[in-house]
N, C-alpha and C. Protein backbone atom coordinates (compact mmCIF):
# COMPACT_ATOMS: atom_id res chain seq x y z
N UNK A 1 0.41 -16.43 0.47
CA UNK A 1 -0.82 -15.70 0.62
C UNK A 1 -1.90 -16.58 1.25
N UNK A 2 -1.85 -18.03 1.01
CA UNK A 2 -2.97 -18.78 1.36
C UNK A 2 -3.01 -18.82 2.67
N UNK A 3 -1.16 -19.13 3.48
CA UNK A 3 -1.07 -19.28 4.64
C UNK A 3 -1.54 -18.25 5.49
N UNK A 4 -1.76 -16.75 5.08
CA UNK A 4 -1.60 -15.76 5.75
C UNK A 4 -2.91 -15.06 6.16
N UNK A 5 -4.31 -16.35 4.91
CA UNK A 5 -5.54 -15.82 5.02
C UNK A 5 -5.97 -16.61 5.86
N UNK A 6 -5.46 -17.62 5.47
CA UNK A 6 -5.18 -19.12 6.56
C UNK A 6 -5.91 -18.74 8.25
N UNK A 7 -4.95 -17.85 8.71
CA UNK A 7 -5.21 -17.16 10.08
C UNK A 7 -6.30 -16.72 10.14
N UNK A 8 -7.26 -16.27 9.67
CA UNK A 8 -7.88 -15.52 9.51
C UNK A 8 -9.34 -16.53 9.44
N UNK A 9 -9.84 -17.12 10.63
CA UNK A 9 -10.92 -17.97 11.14
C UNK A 9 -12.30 -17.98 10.14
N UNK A 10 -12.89 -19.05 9.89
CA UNK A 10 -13.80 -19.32 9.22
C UNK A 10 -15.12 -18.22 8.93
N UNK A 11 -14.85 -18.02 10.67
CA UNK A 11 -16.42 -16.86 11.12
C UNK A 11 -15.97 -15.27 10.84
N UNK A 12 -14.80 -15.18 10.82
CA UNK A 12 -14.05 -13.75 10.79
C UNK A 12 -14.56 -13.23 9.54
N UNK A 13 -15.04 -11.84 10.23
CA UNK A 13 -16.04 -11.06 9.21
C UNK A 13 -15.41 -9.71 9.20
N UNK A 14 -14.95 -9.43 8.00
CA UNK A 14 -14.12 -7.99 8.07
C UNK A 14 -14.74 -6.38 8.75
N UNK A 15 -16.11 -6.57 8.45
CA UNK A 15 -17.00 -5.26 8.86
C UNK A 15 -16.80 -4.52 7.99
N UNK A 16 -17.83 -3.37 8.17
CA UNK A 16 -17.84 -2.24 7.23
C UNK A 16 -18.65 -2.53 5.71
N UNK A 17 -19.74 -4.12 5.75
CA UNK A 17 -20.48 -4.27 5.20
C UNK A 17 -19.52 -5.29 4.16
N UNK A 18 -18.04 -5.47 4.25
CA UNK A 18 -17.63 -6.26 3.29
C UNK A 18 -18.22 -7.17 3.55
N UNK A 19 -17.95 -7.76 2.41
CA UNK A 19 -17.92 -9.57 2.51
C UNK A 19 -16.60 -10.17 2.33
N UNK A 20 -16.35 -11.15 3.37
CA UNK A 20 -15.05 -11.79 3.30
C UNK A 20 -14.78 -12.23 1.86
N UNK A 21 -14.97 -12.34 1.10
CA UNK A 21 -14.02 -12.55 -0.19
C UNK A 21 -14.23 -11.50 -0.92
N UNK A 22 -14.62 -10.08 -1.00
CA UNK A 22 -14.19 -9.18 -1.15
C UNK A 22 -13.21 -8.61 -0.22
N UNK A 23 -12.55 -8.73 0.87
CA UNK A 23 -11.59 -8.50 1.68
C UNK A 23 -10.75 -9.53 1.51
N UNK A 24 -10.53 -10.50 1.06
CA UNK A 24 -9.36 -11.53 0.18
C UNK A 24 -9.26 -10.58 -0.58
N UNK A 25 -10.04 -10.13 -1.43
CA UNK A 25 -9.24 -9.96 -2.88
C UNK A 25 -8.83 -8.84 -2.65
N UNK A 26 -9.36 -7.90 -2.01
CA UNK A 26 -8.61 -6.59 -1.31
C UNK A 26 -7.10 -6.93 -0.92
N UNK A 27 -7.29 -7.58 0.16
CA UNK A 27 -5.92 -7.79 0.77
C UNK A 27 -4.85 -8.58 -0.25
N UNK A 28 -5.14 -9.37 -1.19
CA UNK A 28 -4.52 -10.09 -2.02
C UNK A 28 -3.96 -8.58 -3.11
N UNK A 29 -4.60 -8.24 -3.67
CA UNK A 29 -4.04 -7.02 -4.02
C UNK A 29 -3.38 -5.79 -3.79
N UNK A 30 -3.00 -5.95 -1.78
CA UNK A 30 -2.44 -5.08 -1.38
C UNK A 30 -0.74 -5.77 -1.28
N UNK A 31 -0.83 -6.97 -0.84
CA UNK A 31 0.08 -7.78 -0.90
C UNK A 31 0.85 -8.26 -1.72
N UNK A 32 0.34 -9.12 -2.30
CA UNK A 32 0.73 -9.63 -3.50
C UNK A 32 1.65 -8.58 -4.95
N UNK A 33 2.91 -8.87 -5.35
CA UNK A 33 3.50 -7.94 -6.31
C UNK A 33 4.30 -6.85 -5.56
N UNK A 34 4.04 -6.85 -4.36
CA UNK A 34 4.93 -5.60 -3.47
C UNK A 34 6.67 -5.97 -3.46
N UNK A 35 7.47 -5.58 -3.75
CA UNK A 35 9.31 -6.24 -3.78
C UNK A 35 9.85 -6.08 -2.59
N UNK A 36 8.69 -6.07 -1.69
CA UNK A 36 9.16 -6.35 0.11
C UNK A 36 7.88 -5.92 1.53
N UNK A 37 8.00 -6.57 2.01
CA UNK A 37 6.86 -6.10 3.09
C UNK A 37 7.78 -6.72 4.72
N UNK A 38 7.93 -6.10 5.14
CA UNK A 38 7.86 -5.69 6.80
C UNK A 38 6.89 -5.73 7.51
N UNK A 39 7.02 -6.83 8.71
CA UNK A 39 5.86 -6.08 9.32
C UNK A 39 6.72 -6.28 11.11
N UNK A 40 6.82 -5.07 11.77
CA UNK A 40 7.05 -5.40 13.49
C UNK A 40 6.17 -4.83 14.29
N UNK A 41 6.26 -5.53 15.43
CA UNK A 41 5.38 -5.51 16.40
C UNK A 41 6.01 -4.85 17.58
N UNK A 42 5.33 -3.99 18.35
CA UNK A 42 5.83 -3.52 19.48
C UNK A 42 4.69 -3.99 20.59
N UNK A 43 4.97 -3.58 21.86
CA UNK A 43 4.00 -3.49 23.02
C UNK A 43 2.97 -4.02 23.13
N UNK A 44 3.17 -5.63 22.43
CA UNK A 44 2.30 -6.92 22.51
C UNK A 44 1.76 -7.03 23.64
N UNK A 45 0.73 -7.17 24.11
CA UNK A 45 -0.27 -7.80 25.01
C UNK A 45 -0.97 -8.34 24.58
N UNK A 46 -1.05 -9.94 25.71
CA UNK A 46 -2.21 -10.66 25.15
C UNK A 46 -2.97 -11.34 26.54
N UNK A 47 -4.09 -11.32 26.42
CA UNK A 47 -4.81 -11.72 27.43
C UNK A 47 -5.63 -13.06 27.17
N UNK A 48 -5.30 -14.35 27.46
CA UNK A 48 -5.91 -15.58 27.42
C UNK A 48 -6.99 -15.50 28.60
N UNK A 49 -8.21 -16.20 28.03
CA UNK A 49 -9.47 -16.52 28.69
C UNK A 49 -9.83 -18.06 28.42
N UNK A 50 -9.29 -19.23 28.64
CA UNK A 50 -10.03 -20.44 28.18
C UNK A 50 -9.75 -20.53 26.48
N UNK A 51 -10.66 -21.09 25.58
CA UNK A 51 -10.03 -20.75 23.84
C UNK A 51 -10.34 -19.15 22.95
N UNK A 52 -10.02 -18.17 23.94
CA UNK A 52 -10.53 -17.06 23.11
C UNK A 52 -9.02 -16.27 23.85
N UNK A 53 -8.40 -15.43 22.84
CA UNK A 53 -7.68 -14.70 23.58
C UNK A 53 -7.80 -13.08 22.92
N UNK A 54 -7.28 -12.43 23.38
CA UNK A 54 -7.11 -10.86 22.54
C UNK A 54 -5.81 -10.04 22.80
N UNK A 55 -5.13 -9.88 21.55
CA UNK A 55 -4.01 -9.54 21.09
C UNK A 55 -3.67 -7.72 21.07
N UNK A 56 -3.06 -7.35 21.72
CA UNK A 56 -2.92 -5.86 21.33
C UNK A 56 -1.56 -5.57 21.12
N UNK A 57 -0.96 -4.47 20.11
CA UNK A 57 0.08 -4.21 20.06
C UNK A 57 0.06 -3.05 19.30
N UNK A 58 1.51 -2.58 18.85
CA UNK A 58 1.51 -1.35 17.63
C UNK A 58 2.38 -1.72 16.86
N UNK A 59 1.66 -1.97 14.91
CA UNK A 59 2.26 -2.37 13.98
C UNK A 59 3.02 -1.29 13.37
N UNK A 60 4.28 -1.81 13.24
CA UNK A 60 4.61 -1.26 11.92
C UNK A 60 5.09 -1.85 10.55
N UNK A 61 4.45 -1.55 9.89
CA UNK A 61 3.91 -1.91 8.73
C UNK A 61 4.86 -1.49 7.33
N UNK A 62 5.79 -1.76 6.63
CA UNK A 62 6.34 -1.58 5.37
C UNK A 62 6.59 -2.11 4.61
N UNK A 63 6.21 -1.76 3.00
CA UNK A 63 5.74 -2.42 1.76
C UNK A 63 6.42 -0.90 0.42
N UNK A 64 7.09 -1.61 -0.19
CA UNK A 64 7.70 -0.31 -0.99
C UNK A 64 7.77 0.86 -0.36
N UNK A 65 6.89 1.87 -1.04
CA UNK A 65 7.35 3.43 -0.37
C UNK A 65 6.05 3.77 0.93
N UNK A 66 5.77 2.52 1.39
CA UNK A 66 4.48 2.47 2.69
C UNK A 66 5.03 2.04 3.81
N UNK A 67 4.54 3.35 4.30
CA UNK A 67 5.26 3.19 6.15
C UNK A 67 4.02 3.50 6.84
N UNK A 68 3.77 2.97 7.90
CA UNK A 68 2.21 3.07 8.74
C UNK A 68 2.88 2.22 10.27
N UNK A 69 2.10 2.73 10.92
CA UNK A 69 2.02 2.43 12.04
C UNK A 69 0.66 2.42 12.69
N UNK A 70 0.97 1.67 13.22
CA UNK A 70 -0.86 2.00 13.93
C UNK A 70 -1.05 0.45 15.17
N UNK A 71 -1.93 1.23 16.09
CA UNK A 71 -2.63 0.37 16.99
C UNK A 71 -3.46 -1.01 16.80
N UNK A 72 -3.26 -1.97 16.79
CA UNK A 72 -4.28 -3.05 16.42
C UNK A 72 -4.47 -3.71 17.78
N UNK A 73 -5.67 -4.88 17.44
CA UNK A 73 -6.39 -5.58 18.31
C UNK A 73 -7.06 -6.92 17.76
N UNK A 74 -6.26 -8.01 18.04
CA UNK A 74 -7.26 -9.04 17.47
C UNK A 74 -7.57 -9.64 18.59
N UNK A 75 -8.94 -10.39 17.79
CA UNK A 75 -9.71 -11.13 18.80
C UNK A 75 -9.36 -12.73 17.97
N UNK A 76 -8.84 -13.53 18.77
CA UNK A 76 -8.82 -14.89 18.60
C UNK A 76 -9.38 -15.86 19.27
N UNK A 77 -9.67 -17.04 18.13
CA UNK A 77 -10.35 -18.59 18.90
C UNK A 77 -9.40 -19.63 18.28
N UNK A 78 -9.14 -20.50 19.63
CA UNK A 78 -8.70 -21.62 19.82
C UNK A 78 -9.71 -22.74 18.67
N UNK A 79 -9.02 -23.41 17.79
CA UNK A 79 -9.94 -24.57 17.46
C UNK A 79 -8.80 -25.73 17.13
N UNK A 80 -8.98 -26.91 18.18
CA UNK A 80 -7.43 -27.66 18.16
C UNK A 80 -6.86 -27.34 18.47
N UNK A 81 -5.46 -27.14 18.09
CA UNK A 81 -4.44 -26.90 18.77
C UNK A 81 -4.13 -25.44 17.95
N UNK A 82 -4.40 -24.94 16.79
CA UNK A 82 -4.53 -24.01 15.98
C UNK A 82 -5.18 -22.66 16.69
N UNK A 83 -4.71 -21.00 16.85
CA UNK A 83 -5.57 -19.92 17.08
C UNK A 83 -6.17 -19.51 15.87
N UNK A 84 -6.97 -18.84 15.47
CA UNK A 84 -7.42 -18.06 14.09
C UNK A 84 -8.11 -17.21 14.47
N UNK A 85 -7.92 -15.68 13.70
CA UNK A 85 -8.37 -14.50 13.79
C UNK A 85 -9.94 -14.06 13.79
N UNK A 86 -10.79 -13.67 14.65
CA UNK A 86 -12.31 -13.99 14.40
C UNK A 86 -12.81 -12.52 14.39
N UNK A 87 -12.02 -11.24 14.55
CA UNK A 87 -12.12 -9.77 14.69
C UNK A 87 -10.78 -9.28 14.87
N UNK A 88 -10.48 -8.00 13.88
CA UNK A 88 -9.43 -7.23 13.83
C UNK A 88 -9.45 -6.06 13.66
N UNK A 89 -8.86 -5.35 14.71
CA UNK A 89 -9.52 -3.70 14.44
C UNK A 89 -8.47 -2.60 14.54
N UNK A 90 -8.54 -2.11 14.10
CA UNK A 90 -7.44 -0.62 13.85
C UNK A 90 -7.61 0.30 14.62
N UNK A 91 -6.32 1.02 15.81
CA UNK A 91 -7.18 2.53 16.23
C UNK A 91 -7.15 2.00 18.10
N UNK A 92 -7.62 3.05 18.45
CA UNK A 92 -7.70 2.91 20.13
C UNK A 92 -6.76 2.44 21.11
């Protein structure tokens, strides 16, 4: 779980008025205790600019009796040799 928030860049601000450690503990409770999670990726695109890149694809997503699919989009920054997640959005 640590590694996975890990990604998820210093400045990266969930939106929708959370606060990032109310979106840990969200996500820690969606995760965490599940007896399997899946996740694949289809129709990856990614577009590098210098240390910022942006990721598009369509997840699919499974965790016990949860099946989802859906469009995502991250926005990433280079720091070192390391990327980390700085915006992630659902949809479009």
């Amino acid at each position: 779980m640590d590694r996975y928030l890990a990604a998820y860049g210093n400045d990266f601000n969930p939106g929708g008025g959370q606060s990032r450690k109310s979106w840990e503990q969200d996500r820690r409770a969606r995760i965490v205790g599940k007896s399997s999670i899946s996740v694949n990726i289809e129709n990856l695109a990614i577009k590098v600019d210098g240390d910022s890149a942006t990721a598009k694809f369509r997840q699919i997503y499974r965790a016990d009796n949860l099946n989802i699919s859906s469009r995502k989009t991250l926005e990433m920054q280079r720091s070192g040799t390391q990327w980390h997640i700085r915006k992630e959005s659902v949809g479009g």
